[in-house]
PDB file of N, CA and C in Angstrom:
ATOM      1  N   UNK A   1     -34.042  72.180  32.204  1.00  0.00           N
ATOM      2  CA  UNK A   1     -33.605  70.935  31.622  1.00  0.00           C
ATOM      3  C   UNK A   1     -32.124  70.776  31.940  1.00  0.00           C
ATOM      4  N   UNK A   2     -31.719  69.974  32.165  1.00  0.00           N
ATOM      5  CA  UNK A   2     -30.111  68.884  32.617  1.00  0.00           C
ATOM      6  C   UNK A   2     -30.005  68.142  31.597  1.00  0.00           C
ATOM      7  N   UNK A   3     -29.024  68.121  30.799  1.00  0.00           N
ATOM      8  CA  UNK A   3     -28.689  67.683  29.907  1.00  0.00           C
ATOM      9  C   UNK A   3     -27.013  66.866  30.202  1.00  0.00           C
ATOM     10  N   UNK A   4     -26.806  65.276  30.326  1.00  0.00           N
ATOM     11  CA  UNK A   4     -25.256  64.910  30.567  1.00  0.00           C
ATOM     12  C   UNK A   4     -25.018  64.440  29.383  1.00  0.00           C
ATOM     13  N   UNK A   5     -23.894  64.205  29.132  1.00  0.00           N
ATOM     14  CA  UNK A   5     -22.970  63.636  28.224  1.00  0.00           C
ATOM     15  C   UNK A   5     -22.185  62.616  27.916  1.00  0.00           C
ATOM     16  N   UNK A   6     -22.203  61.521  28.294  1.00  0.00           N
ATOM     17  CA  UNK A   6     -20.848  60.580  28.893  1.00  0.00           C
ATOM     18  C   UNK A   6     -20.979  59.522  27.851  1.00  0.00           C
ATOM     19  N   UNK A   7     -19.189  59.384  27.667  1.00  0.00           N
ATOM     20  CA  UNK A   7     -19.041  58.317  26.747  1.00  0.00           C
ATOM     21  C   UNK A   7     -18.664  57.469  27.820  1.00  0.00           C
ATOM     22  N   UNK A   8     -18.937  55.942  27.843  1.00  0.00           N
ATOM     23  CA  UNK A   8     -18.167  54.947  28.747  1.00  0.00           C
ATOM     24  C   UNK A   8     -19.326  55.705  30.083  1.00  0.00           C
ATOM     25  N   UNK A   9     -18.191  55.291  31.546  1.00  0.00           N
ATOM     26  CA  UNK A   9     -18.532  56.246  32.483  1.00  0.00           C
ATOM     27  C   UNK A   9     -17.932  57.565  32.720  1.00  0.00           C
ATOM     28  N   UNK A  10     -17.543  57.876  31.556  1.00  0.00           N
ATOM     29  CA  UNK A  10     -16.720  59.399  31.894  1.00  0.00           C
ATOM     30  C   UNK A  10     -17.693  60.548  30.868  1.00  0.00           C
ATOM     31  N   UNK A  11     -18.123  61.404  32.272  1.00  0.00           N
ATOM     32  CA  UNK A  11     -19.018  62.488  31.971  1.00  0.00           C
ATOM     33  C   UNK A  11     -18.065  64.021  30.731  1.00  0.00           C
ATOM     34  N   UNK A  12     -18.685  63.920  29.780  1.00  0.00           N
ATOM     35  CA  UNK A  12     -18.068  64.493  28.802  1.00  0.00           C
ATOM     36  C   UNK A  12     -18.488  66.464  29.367  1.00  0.00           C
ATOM     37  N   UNK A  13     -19.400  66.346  29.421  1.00  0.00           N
ATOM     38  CA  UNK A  13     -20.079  67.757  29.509  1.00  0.00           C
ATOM     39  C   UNK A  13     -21.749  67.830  30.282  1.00  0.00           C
ATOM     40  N   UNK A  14     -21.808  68.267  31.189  1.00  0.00           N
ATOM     41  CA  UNK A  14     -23.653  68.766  31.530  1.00  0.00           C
ATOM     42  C   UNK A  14     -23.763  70.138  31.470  1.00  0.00           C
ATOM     43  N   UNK A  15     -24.820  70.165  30.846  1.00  0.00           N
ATOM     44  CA  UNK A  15     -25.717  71.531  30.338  1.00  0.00           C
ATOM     45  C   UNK A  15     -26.602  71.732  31.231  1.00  0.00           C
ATOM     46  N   UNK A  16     -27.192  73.046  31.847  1.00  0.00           N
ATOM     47  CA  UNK A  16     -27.981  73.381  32.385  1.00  0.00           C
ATOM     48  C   UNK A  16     -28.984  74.461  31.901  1.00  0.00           C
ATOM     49  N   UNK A  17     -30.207  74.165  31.447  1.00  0.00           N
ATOM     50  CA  UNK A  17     -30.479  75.123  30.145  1.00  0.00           C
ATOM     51  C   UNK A  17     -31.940  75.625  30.912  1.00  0.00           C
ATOM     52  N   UNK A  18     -32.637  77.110  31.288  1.00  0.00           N
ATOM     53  CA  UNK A  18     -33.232  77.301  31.383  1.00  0.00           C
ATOM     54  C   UNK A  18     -34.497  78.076  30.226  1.00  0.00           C
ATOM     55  N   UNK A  19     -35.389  77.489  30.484  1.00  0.00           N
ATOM     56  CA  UNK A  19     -36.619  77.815  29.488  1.00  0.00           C
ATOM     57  C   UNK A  19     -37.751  78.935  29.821  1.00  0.00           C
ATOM     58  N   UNK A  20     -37.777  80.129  29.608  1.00  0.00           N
ATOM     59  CA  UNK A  20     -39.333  80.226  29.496  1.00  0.00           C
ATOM     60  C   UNK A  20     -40.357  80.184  29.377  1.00  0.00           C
ATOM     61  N   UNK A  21     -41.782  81.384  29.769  1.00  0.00           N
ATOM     62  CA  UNK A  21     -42.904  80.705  30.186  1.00  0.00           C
ATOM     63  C   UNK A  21     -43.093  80.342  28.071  1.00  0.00           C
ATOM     64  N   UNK A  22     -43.692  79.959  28.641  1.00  0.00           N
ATOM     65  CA  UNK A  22     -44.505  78.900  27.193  1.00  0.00           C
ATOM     66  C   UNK A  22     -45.860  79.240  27.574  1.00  0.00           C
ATOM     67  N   UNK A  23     -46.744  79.371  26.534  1.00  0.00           N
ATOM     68  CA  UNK A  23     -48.454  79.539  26.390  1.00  0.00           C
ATOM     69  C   UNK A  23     -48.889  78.101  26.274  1.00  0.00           C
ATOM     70  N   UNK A  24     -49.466  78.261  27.740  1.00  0.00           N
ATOM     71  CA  UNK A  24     -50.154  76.253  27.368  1.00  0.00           C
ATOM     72  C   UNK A  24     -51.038  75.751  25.957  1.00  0.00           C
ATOM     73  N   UNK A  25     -50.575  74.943  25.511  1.00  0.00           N
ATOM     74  CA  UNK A  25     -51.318  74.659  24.191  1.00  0.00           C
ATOM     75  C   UNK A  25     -50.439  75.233  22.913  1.00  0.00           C
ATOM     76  N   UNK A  26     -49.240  75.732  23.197  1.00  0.00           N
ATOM     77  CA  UNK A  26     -48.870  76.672  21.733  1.00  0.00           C
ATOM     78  C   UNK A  26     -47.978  75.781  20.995  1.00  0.00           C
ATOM     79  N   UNK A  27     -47.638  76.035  20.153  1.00  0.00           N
ATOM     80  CA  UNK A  27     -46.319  75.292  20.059  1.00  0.00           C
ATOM     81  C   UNK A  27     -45.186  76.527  19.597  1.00  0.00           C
ATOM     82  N   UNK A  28     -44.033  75.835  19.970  1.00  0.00           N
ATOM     83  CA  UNK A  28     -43.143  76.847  20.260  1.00  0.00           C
ATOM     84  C   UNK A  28     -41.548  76.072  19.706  1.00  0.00           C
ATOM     85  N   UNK A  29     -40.573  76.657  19.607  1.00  0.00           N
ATOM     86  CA  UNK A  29     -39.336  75.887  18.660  1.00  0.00           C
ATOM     87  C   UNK A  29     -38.429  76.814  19.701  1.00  0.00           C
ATOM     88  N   UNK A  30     -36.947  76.261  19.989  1.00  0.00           N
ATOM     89  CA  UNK A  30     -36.270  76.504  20.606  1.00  0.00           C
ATOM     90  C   UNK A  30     -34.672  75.897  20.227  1.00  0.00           C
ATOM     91  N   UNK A  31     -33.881  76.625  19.835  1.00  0.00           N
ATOM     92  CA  UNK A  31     -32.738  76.639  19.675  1.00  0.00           C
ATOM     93  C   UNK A  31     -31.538  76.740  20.631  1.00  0.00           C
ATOM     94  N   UNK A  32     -30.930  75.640  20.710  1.00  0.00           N
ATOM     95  CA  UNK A  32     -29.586  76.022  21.964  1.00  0.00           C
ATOM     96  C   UNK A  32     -28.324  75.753  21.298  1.00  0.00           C
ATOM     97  N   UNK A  33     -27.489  76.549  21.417  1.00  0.00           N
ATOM     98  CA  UNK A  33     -25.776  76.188  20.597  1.00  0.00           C
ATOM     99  C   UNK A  33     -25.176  76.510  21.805  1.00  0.00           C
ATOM    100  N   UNK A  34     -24.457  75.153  22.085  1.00  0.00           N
ATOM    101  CA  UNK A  34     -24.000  75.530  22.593  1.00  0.00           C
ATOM    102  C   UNK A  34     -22.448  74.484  22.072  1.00  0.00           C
ATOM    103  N   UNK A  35     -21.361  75.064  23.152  1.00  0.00           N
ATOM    104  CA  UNK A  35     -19.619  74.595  23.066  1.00  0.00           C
ATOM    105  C   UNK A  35     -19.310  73.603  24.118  1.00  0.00           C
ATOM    106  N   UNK A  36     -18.839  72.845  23.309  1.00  0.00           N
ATOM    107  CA  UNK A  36     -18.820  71.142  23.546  1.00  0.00           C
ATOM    108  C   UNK A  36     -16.914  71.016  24.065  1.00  0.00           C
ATOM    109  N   UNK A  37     -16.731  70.713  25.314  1.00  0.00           N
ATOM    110  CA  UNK A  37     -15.190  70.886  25.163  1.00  0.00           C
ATOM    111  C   UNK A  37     -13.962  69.906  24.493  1.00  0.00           C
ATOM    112  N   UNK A  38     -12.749  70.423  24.273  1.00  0.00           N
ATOM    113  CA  UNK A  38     -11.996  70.082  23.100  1.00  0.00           C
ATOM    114  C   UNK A  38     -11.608  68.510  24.045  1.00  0.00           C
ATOM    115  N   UNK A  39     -11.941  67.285  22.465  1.00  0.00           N
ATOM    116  CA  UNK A  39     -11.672  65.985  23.484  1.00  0.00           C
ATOM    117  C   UNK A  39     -10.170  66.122  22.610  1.00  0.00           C
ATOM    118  N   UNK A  40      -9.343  65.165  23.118  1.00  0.00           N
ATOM    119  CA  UNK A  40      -8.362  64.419  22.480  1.00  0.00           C
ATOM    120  C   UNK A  40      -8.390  63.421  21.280  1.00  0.00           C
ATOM    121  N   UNK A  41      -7.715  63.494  20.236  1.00  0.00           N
ATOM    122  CA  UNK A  41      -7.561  63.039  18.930  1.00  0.00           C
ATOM    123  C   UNK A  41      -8.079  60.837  19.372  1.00  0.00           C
ATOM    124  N   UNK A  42      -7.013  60.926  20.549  1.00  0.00           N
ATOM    125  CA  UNK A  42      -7.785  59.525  21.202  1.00  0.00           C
ATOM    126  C   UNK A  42      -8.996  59.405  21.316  1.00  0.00           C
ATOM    127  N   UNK A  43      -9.761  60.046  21.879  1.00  0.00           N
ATOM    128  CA  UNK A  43     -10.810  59.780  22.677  1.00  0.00           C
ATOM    129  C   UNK A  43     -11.572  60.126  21.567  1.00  0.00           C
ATOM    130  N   UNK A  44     -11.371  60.689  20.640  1.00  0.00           N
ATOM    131  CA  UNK A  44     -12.390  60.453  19.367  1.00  0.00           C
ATOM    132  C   UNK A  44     -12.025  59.302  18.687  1.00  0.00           C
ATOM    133  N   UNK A  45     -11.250  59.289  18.592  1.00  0.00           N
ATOM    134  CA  UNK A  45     -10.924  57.425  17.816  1.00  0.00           C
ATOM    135  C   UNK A  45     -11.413  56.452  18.899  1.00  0.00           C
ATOM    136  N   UNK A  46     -11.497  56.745  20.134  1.00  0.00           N
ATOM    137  CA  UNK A  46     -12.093  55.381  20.583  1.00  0.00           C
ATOM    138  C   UNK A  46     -13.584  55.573  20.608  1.00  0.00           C
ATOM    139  N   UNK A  47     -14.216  57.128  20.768  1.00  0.00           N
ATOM    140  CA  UNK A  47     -15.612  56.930  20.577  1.00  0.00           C
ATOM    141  C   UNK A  47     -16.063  56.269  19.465  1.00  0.00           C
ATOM    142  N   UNK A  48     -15.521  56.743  17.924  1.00  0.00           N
ATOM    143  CA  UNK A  48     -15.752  56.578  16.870  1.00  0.00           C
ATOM    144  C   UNK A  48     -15.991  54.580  16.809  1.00  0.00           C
ATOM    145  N   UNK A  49     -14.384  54.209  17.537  1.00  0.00           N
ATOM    146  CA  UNK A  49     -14.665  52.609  17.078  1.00  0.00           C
ATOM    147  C   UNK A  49     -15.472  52.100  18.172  1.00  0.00           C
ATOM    148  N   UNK A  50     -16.213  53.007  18.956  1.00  0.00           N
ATOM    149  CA  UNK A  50     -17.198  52.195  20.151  1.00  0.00           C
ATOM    150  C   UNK A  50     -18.376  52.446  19.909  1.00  0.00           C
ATOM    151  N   UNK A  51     -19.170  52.367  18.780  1.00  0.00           N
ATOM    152  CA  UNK A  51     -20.385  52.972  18.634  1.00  0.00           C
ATOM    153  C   UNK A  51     -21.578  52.619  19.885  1.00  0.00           C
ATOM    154  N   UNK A  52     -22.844  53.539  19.885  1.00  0.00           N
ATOM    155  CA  UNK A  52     -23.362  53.299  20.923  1.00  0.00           C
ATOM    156  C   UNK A  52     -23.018  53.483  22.708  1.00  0.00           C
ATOM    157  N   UNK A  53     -21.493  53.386  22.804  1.00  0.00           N
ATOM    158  CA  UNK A  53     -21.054  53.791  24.155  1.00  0.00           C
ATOM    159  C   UNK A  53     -21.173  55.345  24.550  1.00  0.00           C
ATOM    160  N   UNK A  54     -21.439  56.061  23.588  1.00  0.00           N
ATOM    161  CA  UNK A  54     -21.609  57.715  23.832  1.00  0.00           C
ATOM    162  C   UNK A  54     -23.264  57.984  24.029  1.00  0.00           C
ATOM    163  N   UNK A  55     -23.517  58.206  25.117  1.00  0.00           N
ATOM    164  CA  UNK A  55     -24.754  58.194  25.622  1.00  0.00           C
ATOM    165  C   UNK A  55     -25.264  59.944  26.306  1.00  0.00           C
ATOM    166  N   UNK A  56     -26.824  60.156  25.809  1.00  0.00           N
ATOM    167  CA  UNK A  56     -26.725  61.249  26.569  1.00  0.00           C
ATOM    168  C   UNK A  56     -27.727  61.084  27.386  1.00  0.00           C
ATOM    169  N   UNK A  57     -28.315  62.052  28.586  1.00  0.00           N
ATOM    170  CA  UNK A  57     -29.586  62.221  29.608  1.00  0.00           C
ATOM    171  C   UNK A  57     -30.060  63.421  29.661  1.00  0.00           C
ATOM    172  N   UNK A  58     -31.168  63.197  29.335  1.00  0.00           N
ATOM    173  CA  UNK A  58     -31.679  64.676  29.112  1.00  0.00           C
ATOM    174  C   UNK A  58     -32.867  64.624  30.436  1.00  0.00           C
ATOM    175  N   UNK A  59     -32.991  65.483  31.439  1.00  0.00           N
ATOM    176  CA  UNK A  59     -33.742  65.977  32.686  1.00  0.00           C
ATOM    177  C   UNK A  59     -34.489  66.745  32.485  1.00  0.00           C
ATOM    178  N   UNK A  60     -36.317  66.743  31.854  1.00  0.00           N
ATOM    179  CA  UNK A  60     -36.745  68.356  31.614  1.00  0.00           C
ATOM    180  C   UNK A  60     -37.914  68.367  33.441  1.00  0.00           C
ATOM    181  N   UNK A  61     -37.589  69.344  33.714  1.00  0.00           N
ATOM    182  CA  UNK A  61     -38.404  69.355  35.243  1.00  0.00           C
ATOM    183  C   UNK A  61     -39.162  71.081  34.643  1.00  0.00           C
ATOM    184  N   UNK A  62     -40.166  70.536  35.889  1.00  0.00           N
ATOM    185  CA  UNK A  62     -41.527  71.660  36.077  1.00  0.00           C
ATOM    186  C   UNK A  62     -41.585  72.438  37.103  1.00  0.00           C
ATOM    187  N   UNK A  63     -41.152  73.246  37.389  1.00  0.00           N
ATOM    188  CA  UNK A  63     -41.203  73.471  38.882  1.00  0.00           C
ATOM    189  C   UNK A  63     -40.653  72.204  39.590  1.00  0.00           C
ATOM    190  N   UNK A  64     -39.120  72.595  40.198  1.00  0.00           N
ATOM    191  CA  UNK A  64     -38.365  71.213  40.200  1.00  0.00           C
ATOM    192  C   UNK A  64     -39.220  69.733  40.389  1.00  0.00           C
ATOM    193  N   UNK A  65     -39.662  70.077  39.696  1.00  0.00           N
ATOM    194  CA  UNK A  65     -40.416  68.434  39.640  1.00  0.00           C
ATOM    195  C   UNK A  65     -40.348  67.713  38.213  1.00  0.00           C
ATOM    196  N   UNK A  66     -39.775  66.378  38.404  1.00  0.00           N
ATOM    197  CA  UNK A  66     -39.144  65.789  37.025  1.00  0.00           C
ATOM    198  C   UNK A  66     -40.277  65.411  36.176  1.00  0.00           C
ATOM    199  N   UNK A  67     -40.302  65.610  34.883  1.00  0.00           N
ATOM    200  CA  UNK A  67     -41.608  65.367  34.030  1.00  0.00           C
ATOM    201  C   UNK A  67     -41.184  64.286  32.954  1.00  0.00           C
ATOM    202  N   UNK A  68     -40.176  64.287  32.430  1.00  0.00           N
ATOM    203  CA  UNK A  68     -39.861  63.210  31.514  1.00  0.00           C
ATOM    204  C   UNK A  68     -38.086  63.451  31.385  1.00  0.00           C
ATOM    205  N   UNK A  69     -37.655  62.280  30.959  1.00  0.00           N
ATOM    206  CA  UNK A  69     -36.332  61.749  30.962  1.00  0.00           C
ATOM    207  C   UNK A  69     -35.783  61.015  29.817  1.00  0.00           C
ATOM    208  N   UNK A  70     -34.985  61.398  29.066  1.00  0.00           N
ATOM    209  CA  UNK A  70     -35.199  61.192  27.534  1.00  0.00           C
ATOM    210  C   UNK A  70     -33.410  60.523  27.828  1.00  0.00           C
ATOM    211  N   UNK A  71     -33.043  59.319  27.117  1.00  0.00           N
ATOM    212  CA  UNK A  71     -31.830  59.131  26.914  1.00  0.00           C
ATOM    213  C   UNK A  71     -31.539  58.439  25.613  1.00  0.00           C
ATOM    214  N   UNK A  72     -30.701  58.951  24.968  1.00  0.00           N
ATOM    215  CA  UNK A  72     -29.879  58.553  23.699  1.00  0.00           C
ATOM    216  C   UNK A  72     -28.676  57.811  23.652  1.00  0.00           C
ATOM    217  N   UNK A  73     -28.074  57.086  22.634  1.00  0.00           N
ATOM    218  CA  UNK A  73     -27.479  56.838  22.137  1.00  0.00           C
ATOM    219  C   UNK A  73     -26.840  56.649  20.832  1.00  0.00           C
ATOM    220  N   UNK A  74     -25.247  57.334  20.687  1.00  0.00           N
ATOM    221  CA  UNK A  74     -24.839  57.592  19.698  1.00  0.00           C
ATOM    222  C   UNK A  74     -23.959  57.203  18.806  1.00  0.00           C
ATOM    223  N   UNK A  75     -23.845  57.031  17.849  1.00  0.00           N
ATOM    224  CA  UNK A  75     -22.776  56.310  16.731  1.00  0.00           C
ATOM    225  C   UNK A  75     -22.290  56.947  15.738  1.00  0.00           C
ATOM    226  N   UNK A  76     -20.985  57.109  16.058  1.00  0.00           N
ATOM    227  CA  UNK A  76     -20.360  58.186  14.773  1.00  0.00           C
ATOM    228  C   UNK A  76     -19.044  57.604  14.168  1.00  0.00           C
ATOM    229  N   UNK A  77     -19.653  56.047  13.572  1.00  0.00           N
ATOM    230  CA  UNK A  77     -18.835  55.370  12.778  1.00  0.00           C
ATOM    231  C   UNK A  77     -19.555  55.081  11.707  1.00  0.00           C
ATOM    232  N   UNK A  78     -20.800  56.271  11.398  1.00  0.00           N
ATOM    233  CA  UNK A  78     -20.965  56.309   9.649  1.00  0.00           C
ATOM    234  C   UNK A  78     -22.058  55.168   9.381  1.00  0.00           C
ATOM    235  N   UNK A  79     -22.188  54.323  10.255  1.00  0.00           N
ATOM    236  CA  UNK A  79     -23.167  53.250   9.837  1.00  0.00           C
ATOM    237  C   UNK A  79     -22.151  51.665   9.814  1.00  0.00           C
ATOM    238  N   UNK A  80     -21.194  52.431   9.856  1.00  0.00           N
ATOM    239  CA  UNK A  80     -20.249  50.316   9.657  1.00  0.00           C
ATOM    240  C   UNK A  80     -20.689  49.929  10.412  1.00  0.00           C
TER     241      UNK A  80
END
């Protein structure tokens, strides 16, 4: 899985996260922590008053072959 980050067009962080085998049919839970790098006191005040402009892409592939493509968007002005 490829995971990007970008507020605006400026790429904040990509993750590159590899998974093991999985038992077809199981279900299974998976935890990743990971460290997000240090933005500027700005660039959180302008994410904050730009809600929605902080976007992520998530890439999960199968044997490099792309299977689904998940993208978000985020708002961390509390709901105003």
């Amino acid at each position: 899985m490829i995971e990007r980050h970008f507020f605006r067009d400026r790429l904040l962080k990509s993750f590159d996260f590899e998974f093991g085998f999985c038992i077809p049919n199981s279900k299974n839970t998976c935890e990743h922590i990971y460290d997000f790098p240090k933005l500027s006191e700005s660039l959180i005040n302008e994410m904050i008053s730009s809600p929605y402009e902080t976007r992520s892409d998530s890439f999960y592939f199968v044997e490099d072959r792309l299977i689904m493509h998940n993208k978000a968007d985020y708002a961390y002005n509390g709901g105003d």
